[in-house]
C-alpha atoms as a PDB file:
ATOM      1  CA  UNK A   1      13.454  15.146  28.362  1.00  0.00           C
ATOM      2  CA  UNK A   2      14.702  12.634  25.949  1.00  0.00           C
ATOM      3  CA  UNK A   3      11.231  10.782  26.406  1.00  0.00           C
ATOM      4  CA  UNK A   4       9.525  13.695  24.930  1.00  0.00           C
ATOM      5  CA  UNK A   5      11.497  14.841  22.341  1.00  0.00           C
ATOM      6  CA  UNK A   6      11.497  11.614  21.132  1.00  0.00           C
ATOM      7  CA  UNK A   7       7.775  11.953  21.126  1.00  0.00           C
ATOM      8  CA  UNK A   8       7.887  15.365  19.101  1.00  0.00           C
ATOM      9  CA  UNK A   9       9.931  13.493  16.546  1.00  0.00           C
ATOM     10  CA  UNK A  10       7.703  11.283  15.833  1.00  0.00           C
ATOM     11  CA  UNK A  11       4.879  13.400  15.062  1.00  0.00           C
ATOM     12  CA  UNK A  12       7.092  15.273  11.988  1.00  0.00           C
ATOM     13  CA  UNK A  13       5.554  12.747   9.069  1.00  0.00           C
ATOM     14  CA  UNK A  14       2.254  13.748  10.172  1.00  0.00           C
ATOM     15  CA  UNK A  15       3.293  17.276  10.040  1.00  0.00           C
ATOM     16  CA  UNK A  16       4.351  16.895   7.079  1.00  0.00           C
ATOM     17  CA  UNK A  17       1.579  15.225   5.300  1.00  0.00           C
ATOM     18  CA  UNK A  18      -0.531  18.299   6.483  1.00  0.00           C
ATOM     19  CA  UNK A  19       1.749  20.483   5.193  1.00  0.00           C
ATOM     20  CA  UNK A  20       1.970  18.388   1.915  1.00  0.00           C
ATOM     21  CA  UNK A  21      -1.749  18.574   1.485  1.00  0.00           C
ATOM     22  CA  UNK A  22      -1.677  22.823   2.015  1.00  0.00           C
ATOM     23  CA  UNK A  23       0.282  22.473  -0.928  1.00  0.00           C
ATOM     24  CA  UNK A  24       3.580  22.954   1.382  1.00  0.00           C
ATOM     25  CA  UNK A  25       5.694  20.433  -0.184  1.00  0.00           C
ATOM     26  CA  UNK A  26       8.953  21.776  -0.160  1.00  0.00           C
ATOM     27  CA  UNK A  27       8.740  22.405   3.775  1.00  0.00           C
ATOM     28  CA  UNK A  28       7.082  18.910   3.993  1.00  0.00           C
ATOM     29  CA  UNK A  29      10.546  17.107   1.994  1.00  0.00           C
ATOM     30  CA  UNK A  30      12.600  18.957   4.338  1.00  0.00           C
ATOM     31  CA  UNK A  31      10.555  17.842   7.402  1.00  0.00           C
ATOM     32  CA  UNK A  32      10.686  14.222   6.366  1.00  0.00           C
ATOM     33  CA  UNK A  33      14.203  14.353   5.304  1.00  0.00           C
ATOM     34  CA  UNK A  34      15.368  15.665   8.405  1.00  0.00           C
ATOM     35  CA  UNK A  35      13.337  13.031  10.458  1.00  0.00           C
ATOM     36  CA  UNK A  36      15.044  10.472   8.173  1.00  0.00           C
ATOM     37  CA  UNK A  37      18.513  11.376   8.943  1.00  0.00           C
ATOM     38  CA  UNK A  38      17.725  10.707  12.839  1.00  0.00           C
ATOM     39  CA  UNK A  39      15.340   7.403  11.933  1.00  0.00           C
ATOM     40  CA  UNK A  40      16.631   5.674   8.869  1.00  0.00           C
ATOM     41  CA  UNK A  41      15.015   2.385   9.179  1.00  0.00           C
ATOM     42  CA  UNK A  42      11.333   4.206   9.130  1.00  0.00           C
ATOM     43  CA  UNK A  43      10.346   2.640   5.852  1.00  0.00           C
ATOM     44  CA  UNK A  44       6.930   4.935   6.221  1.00  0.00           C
ATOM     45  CA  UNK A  45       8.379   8.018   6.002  1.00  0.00           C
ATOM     46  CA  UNK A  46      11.071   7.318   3.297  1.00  0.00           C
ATOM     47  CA  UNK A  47       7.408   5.616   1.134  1.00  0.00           C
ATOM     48  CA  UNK A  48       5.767   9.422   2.514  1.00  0.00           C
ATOM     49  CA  UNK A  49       8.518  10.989   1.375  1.00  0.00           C
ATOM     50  CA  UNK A  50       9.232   9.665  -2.080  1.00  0.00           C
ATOM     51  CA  UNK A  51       4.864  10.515  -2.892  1.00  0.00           C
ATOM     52  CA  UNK A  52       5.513  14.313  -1.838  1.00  0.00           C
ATOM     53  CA  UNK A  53       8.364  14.823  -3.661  1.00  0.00           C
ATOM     54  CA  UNK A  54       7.913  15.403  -7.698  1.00  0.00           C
ATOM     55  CA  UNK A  55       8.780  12.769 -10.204  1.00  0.00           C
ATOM     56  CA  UNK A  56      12.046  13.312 -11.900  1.00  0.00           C
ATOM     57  CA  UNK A  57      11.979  15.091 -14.872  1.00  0.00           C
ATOM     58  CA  UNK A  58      11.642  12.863 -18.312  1.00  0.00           C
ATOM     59  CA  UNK A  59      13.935  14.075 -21.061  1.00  0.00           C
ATOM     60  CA  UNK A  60      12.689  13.837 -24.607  1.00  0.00           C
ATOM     61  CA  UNK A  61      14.161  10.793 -26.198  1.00  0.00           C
ATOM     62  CA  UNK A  62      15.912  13.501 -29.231  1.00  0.00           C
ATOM     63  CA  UNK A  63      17.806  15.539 -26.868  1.00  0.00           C
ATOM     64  CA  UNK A  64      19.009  12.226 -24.549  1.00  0.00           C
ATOM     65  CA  UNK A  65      20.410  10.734 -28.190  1.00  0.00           C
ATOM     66  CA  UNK A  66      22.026  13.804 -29.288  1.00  0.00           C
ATOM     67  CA  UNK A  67      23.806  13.869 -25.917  1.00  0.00           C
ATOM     68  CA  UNK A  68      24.852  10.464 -26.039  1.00  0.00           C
ATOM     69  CA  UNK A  69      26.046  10.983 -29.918  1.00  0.00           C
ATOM     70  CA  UNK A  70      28.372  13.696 -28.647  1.00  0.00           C
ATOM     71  CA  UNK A  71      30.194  11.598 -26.931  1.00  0.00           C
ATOM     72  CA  UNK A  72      31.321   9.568 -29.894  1.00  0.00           C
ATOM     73  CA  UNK A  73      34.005  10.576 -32.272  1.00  0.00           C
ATOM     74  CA  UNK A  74      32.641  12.545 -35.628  1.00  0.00           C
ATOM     75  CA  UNK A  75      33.892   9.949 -37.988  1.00  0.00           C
ATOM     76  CA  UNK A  76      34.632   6.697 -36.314  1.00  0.00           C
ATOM     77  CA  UNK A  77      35.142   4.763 -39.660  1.00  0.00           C
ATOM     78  CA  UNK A  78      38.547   7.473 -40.585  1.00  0.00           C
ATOM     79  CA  UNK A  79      40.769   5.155 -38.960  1.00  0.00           C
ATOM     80  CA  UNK A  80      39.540   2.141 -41.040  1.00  0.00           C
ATOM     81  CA  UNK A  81      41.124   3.904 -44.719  1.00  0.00           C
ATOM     82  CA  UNK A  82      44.514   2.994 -44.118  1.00  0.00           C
ATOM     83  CA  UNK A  83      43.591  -1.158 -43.589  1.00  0.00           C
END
């Protein structure tokens, strides 16, 4: 029994490159994910999973500056009129 599920489990990556290429590639990341969690060291699937799932989303450079100006007070310099 263990014999062949461990045969079955090995045959999810292909499953999910088929279902990758029918355009199934949310089904095929949570195919390969779960096959991950039981064989972490397989560095084929983690390489077959990182091409089906979509790059991360870039930011335009504008909005990541105004979000890192928010963080900073509104007029740093105040504190240097009383030196």
């Amino acid at each position: 029994m263990a014999l062949g599920q461990a045969r079955a489990a090995g045959v999810r990556p292909t499953l999910a490159g088929a279902l990758a290429a029918q355009g199934e590639a949310d089904r095929a990341i949570q195919i390969l994910e779960s096959y991950l969690r039981g064989n972490p060291a397989d560095t084929n699937a983690k390489k077959q999973l990182n091409s089906v799932r979509p790059p991360p989303a870039v930011q335009p450079f504008h909005l990541l500056l105004q979000q890192q100006l928010r963080r900073f007070p509104q007029r740093p310099w105040r504190h240097l009129r009383r030196l």
